[in-house]
N, C-alpha and C. Protein backbone atom coordinates (compact mmCIF):
# COMPACT_ATOMS: atom_id res chain seq x y z
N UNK A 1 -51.30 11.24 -4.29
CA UNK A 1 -49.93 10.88 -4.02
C UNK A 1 -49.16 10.90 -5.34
N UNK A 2 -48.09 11.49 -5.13
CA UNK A 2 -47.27 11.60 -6.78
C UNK A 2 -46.48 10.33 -7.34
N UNK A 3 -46.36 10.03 -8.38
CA UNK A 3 -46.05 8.54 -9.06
C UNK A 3 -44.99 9.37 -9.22
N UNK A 4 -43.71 7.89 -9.26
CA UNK A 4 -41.94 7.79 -9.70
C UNK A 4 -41.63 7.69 -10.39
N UNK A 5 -41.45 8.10 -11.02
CA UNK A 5 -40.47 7.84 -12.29
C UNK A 5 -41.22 6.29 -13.49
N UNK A 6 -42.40 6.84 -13.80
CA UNK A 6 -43.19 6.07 -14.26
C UNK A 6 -43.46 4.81 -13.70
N UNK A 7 -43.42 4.67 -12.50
CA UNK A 7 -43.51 3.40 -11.66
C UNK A 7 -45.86 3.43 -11.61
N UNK A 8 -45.56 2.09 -11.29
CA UNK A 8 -47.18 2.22 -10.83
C UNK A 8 -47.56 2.43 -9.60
N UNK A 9 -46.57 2.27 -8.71
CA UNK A 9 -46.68 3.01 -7.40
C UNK A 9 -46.82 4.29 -6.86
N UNK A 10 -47.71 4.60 -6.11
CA UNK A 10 -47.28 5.49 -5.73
C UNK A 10 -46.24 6.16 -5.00
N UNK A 11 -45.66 7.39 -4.42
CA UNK A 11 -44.35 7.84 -3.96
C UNK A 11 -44.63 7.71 -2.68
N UNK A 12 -44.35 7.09 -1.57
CA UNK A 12 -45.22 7.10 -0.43
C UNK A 12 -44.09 8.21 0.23
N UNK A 13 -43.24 9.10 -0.33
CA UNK A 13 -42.00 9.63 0.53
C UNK A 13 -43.06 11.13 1.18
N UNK A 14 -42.12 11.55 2.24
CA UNK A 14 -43.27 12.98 2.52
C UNK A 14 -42.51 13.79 1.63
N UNK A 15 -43.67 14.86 1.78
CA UNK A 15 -43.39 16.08 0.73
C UNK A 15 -41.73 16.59 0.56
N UNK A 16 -41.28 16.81 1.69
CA UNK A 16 -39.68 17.21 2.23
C UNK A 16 -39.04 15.92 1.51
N UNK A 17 -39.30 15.23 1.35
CA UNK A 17 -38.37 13.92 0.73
C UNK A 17 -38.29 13.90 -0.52
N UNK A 18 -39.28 14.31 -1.31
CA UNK A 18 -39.33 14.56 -2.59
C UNK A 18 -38.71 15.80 -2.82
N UNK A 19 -38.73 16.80 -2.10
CA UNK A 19 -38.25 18.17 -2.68
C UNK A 19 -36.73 17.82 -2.32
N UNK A 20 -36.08 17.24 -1.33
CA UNK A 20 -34.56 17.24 -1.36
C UNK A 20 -33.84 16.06 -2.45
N UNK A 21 -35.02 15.10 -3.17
CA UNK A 21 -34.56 14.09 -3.96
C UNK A 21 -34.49 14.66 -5.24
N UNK A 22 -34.98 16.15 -5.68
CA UNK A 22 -34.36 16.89 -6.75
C UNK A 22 -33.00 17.37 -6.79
N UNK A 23 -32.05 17.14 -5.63
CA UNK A 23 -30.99 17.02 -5.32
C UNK A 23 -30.09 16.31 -6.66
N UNK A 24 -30.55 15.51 -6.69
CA UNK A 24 -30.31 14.03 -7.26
C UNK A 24 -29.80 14.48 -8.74
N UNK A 25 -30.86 15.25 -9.05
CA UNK A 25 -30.80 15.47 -10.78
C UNK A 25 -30.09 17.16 -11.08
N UNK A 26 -29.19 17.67 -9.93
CA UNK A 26 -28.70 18.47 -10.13
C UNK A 26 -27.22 18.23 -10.79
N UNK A 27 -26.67 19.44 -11.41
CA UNK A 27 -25.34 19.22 -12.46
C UNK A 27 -24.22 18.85 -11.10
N UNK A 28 -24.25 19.81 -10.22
CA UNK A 28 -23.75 20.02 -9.07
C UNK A 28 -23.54 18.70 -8.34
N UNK A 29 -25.12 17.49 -7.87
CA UNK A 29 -24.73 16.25 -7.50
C UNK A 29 -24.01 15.57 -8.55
N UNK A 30 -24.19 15.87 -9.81
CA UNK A 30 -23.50 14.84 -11.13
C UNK A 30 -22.10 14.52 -10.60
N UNK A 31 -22.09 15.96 -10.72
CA UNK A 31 -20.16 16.54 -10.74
C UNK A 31 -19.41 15.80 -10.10
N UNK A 32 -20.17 16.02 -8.48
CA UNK A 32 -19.54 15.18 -6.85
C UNK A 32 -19.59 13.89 -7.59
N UNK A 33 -20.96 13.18 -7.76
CA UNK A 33 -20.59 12.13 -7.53
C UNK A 33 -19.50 11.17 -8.66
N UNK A 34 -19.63 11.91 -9.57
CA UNK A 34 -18.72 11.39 -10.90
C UNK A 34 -16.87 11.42 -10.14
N UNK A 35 -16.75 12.26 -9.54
CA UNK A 35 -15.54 13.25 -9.15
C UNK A 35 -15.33 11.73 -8.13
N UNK A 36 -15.92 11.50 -6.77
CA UNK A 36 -15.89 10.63 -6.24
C UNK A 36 -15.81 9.48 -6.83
N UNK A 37 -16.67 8.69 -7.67
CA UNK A 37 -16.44 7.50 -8.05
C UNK A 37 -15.00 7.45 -8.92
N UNK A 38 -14.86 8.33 -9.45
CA UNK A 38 -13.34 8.47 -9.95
C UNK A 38 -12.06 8.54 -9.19
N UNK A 39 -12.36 9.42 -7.76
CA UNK A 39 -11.19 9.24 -6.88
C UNK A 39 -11.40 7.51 -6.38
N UNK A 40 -12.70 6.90 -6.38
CA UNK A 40 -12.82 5.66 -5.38
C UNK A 40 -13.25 4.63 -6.44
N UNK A 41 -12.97 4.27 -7.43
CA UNK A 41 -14.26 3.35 -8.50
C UNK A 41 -14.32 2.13 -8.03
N UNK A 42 -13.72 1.65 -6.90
CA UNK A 42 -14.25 0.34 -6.11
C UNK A 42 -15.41 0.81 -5.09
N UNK A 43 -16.12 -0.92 -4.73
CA UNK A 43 -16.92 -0.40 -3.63
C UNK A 43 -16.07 -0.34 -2.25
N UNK A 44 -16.12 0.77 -1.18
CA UNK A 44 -15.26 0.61 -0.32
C UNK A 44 -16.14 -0.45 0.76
N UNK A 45 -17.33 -0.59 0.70
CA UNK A 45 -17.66 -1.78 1.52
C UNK A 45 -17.35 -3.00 1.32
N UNK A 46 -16.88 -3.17 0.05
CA UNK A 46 -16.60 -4.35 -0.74
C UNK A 46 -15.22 -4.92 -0.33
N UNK A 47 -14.90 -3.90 -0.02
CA UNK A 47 -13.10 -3.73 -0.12
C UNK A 47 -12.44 -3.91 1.88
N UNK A 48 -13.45 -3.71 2.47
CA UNK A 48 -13.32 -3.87 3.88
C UNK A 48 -13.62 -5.52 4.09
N UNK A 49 -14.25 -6.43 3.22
CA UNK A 49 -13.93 -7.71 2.93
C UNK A 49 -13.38 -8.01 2.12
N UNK A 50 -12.25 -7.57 1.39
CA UNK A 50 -11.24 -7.94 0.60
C UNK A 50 -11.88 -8.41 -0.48
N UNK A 51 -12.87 -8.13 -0.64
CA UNK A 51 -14.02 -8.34 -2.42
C UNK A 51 -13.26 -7.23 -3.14
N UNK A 52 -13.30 -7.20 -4.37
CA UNK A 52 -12.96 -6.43 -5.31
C UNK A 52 -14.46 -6.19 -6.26
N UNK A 53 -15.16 -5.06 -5.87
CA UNK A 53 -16.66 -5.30 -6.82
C UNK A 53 -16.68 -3.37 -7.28
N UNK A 54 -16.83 -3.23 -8.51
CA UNK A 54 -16.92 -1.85 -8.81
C UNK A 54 -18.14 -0.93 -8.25
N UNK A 55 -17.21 0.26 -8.44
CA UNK A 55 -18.76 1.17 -7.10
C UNK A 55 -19.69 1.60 -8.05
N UNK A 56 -21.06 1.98 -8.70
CA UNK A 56 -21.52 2.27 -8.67
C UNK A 56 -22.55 3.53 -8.42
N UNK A 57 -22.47 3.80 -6.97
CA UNK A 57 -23.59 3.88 -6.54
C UNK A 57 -22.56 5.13 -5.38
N UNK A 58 -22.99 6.64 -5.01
CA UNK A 58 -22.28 7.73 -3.98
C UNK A 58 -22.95 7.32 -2.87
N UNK A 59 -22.81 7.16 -1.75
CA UNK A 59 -23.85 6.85 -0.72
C UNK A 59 -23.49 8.07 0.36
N UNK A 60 -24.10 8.96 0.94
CA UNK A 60 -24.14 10.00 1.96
C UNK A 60 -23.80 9.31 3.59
N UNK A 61 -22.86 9.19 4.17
CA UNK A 61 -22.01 8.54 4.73
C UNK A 61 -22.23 9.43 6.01
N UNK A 62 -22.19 9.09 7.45
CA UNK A 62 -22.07 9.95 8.46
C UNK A 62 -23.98 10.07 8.81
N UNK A 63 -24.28 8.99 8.90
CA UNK A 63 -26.27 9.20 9.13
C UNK A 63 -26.47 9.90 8.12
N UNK A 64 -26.27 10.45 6.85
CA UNK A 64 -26.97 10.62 5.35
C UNK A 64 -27.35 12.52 5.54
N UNK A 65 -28.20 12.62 4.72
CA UNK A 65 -28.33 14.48 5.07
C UNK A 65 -29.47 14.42 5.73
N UNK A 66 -30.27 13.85 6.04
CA UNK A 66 -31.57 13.79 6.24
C UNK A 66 -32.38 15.31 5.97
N UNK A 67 -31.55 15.37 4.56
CA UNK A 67 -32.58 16.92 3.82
C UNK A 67 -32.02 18.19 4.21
N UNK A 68 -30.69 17.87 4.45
CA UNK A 68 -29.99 18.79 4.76
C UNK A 68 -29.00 19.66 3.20
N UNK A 69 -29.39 20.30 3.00
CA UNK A 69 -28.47 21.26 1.70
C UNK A 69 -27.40 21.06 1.97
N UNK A 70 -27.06 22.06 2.77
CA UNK A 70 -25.39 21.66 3.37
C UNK A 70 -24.37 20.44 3.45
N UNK A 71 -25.29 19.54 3.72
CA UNK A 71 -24.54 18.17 4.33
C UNK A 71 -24.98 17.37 2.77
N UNK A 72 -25.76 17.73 1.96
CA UNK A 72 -26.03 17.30 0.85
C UNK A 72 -25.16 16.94 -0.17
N UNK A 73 -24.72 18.26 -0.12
CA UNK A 73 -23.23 18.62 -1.67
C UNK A 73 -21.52 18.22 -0.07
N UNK A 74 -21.87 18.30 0.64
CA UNK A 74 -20.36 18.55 2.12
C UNK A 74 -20.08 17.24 1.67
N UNK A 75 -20.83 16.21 1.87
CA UNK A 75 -20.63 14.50 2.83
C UNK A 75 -20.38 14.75 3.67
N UNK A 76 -19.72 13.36 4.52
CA UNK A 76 -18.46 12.72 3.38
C UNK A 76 -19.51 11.58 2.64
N UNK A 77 -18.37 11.13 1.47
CA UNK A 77 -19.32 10.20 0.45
C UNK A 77 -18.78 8.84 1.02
N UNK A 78 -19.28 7.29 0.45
CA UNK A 78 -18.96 6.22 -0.05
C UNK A 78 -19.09 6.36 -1.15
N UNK A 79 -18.44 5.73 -1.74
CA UNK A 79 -18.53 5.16 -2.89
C UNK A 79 -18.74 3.16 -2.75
N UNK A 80 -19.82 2.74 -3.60
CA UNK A 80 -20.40 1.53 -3.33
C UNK A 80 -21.25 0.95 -4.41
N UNK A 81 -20.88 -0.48 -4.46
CA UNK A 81 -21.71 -1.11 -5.32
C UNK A 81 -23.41 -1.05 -5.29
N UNK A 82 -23.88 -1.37 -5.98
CA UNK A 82 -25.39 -1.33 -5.90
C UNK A 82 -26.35 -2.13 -4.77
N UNK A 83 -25.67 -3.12 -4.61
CA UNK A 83 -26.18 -4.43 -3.56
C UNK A 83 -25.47 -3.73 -1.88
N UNK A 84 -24.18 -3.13 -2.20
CA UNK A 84 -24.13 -2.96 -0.67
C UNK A 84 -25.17 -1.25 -0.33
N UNK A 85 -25.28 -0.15 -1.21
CA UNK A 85 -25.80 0.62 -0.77
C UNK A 85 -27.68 0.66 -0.60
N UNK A 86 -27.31 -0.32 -1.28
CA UNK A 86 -29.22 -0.87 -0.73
C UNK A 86 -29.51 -1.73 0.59
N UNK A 87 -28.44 -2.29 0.83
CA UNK A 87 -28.42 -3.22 1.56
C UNK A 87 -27.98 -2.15 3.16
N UNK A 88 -26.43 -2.03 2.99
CA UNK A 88 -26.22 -0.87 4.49
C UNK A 88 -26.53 0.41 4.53
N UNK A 89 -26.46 0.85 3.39
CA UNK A 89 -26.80 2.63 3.00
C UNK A 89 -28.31 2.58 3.75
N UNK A 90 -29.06 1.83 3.69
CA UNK A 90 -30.61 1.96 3.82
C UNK A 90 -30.17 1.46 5.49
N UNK A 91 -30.02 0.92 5.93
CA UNK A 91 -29.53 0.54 7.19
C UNK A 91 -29.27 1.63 7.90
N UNK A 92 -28.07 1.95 7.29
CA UNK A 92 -27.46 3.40 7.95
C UNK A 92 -28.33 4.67 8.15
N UNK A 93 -29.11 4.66 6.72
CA UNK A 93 -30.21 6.10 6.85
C UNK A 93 -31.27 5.96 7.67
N UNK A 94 -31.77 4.68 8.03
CA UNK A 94 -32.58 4.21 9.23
C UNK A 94 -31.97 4.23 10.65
N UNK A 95 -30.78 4.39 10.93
CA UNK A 95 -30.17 4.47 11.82
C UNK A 95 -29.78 3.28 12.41
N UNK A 96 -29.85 2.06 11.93
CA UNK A 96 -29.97 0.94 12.40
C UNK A 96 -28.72 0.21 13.08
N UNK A 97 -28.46 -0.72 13.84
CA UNK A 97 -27.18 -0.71 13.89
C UNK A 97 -26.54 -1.97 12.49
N UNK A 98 -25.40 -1.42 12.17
CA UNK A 98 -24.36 -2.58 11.03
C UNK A 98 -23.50 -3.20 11.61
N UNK A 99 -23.49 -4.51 11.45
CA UNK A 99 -22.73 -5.23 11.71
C UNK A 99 -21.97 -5.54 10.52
N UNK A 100 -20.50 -5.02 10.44
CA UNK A 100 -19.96 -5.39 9.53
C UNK A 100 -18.80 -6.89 9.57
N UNK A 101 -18.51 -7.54 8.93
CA UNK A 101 -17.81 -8.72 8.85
C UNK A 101 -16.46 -8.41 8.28
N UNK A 102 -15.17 -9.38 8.93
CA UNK A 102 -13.89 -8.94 8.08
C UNK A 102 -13.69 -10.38 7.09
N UNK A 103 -12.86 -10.03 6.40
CA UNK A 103 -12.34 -11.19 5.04
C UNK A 103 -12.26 -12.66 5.75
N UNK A 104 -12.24 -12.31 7.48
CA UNK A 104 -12.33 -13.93 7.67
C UNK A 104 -13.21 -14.50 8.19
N UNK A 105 -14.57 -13.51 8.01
CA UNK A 105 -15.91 -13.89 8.21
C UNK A 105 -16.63 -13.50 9.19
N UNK A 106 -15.62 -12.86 10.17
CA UNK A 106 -15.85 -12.54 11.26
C UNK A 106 -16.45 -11.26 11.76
N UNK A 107 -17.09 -10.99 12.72
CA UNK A 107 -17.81 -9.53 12.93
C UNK A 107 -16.43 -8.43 13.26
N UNK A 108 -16.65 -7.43 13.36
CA UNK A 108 -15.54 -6.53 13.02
C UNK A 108 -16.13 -5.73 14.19
């Protein structure tokens, strides 16, 4: 099994998961996602509760590419802090359902 990025773990992703996560380290994803966090540099999940928290983090928006080229570099993007795209991004790519909350606490 192939090790991460010097982690002691192993990569438990399948083969297809690793070959589209070279995605990642292309000039091409740089570009997008630099380009995006610049049109958006808040998190927009942040911002649907009236938080003000800087984005971070491009998140693949619309169920994600699931290794799709096309839909890879297309989106559409988020732009998002670190805590929300770990938190719903991983949600979302699981398909799960989100319950999102508005500024007055309430489910949306």
């Amino acid at each position: 099994m192939p090790m991460t990025h010097g982690a002691t773990k192993p990569d438990r992703r399948s083969p297809e998961a690793a070959e589209y996560r070279k995605l990642y380290s292309t000039a091409r994803w740089k570009r997008l996602r630099e380009f995006k966090l610049a049109q958006q540099p808040l998190c927009e999940w942040c911002l649907e509760q009236e938080i003000v928290e800087p984005a971070t983090e491009v998140h693949h928006a619309d169920g994600g590419h699931k290794g799709d080229v096309v839909k890879f570099f297309a989106g559409p993007f988020v732009s998002t802090c670190k805590p929300c795209h770990s938190r719903r991004g991983q949600r979302e790519d699981l398909g799960l359902t989100v319950i999102r909350f508005g500024p007055d606490g309430w489910p949306l």
